[in-house]
C-alpha atoms as a PDB file:
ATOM      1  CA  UNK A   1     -37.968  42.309  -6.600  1.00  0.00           C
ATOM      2  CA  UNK A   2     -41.261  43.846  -7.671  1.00  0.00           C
ATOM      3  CA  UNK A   3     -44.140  42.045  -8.714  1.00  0.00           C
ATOM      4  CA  UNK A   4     -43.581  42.982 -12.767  1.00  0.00           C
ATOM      5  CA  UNK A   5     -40.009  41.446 -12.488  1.00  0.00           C
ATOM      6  CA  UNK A   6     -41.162  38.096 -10.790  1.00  0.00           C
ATOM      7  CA  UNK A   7     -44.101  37.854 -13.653  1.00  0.00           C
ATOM      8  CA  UNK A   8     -41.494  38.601 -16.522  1.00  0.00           C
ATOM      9  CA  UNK A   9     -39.117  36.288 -15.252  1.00  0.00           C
ATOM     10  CA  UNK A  10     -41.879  33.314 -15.036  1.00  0.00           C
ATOM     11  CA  UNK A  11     -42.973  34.697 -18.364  1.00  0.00           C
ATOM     12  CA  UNK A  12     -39.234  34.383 -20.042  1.00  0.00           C
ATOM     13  CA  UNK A  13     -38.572  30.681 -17.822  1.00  0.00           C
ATOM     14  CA  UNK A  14     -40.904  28.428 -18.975  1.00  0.00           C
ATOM     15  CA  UNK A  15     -42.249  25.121 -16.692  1.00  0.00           C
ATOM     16  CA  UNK A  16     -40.597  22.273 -18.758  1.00  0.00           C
ATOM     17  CA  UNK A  17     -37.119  24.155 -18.565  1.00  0.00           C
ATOM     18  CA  UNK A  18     -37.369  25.115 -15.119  1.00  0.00           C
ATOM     19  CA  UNK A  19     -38.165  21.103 -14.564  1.00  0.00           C
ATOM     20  CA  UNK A  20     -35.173  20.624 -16.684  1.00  0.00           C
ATOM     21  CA  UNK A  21     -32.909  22.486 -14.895  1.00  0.00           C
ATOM     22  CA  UNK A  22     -34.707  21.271 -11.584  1.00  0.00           C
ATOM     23  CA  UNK A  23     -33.563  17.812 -12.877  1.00  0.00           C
ATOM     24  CA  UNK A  24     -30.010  18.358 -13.308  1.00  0.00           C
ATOM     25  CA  UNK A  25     -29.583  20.167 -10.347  1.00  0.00           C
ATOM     26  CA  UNK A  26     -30.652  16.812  -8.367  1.00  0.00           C
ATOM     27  CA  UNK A  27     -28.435  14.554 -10.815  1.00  0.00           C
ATOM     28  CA  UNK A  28     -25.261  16.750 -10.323  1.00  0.00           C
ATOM     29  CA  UNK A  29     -26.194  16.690  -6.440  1.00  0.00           C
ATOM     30  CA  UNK A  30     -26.410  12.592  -6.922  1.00  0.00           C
ATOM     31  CA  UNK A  31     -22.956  12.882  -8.410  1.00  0.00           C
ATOM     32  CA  UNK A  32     -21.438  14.883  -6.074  1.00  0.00           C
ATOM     33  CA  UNK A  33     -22.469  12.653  -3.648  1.00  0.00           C
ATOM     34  CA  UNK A  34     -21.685   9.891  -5.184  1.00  0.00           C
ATOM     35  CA  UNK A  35     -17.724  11.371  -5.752  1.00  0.00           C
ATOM     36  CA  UNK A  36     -17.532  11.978  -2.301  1.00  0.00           C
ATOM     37  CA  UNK A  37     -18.165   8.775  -1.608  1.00  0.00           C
ATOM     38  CA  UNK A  38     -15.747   7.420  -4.229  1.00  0.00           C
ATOM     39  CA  UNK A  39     -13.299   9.496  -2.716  1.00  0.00           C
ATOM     40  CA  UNK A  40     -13.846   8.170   0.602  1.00  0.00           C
ATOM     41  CA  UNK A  41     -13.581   5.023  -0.150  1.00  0.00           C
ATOM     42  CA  UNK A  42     -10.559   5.434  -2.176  1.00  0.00           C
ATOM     43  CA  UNK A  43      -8.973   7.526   0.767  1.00  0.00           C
ATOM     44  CA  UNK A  44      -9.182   4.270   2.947  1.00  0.00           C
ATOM     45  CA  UNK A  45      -8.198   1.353   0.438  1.00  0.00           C
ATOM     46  CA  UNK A  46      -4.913   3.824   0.007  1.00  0.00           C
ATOM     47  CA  UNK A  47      -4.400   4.028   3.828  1.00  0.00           C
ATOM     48  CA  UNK A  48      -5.387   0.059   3.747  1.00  0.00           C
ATOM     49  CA  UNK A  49      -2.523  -0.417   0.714  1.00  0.00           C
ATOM     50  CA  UNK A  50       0.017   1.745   2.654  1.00  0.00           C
ATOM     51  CA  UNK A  51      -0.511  -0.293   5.714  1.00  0.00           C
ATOM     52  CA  UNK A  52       0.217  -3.253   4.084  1.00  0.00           C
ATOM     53  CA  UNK A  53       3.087  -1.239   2.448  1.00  0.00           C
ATOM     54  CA  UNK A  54       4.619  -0.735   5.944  1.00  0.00           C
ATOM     55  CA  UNK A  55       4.522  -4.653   7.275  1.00  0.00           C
ATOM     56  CA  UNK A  56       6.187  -5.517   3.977  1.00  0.00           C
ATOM     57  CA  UNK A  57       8.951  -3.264   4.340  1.00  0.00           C
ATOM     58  CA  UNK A  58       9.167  -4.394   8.075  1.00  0.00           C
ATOM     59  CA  UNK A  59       9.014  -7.998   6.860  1.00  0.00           C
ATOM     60  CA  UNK A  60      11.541  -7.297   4.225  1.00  0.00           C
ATOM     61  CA  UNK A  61      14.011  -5.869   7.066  1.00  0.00           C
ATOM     62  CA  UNK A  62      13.494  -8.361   8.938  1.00  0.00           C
ATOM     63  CA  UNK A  63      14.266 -11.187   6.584  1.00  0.00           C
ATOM     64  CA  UNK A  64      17.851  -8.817   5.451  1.00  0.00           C
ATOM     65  CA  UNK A  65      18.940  -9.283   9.241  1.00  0.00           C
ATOM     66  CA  UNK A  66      18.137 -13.247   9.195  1.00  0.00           C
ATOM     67  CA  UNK A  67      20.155 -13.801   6.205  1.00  0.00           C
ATOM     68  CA  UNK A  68      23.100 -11.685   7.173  1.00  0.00           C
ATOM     69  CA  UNK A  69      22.800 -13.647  10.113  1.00  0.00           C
ATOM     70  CA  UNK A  70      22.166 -17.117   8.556  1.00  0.00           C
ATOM     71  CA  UNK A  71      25.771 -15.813   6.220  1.00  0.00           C
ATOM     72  CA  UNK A  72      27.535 -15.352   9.593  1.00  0.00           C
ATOM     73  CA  UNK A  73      26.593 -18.431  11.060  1.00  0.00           C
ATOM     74  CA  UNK A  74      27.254 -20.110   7.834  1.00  0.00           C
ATOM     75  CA  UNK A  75      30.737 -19.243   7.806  1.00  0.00           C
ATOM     76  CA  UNK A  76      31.545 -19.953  11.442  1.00  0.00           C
ATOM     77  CA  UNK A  77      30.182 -23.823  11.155  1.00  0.00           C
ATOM     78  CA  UNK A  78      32.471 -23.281   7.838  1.00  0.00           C
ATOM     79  CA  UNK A  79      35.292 -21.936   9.783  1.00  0.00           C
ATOM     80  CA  UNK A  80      34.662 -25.129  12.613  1.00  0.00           C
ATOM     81  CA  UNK A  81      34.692 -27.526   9.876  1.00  0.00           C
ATOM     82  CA  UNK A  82      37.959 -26.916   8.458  1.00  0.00           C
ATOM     83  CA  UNK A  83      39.559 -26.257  12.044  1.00  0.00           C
ATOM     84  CA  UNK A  84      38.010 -30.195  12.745  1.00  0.00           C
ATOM     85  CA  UNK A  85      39.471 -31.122   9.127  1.00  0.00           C
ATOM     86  CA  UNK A  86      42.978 -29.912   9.758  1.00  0.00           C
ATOM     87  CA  UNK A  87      43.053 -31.735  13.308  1.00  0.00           C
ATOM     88  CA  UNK A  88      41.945 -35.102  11.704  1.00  0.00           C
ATOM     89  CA  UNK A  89      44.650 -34.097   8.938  1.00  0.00           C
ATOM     90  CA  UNK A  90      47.319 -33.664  11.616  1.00  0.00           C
ATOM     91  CA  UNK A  91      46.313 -36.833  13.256  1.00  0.00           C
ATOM     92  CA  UNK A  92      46.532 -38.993  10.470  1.00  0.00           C
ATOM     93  CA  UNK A  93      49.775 -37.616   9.348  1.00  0.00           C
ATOM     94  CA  UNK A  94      50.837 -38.248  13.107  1.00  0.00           C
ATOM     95  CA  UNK A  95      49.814 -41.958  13.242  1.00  0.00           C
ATOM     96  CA  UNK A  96      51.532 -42.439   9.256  1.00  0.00           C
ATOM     97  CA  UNK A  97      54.589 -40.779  10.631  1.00  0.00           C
ATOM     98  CA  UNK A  98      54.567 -43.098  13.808  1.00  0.00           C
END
C-alpha cells in the first residue's frame, strides 16, 4: 500500500472510532472466551449427569432382579406353608378319625 492510501485511510478512520472498534474487538474476544468456557463447563456437568445416568440405570437393574427374586422366594415359603398346612390338616383329621 502506498504512502497516499495509508494517509487517506487514517484521514477517512478517525481516532475515537478506531478506539471504538478497538473496544469491541476486545469485548467480543472476552465473550468468546468466556463461551468457551461456558461450553466447557457445560460439556463436563453433561458427562457428570450422564454418569450418574448410568449408576441409576445399573441401580434400577439391579433392584428388577432383587424383586423378581424376592417374588420367587415369596412364593416358595408360600408354596412350604400350605404343604406344612395340609400335613397338620391331614393329621388332625387322622387323630378325629382315630
Amino acid at each position: 500500500m502506498s504512502l497516499k492510501a495509508v494517509e487517506e485511510v487514517s484521514a477517512e478512520v478517525p481516532a475515537d472510532d478506531f478506539q471504538a472498534l478497538e473496544d469491541k474487538v476486545y469485548r467480543t474476544i472476552e465473550m468468546y472466551k468466556a463461551a468457551r468456557e461456558a461450553k466447557v463447563s457445560t460439556e463436563r456437568e453433561i458427562q457428570r449427569v450422564r454418569q450418574q445416568l448410568k449408576e441409576r440405570d445399573e441401580e434400577l437393574d439391579s433392584l428388577r432382579r432383587e424383586a423378581v427374586q424376592l417374588r420367587k422366594d415369596r412364593e416358595e415359603v408360600r408354596r412350604r406353608v400350605e404343604k406344612m398346612m395340609r400335613q397338620i390338616d391331614s393329621v388332625g383329621e387322622a387323630q378325629v378319625a382315630s
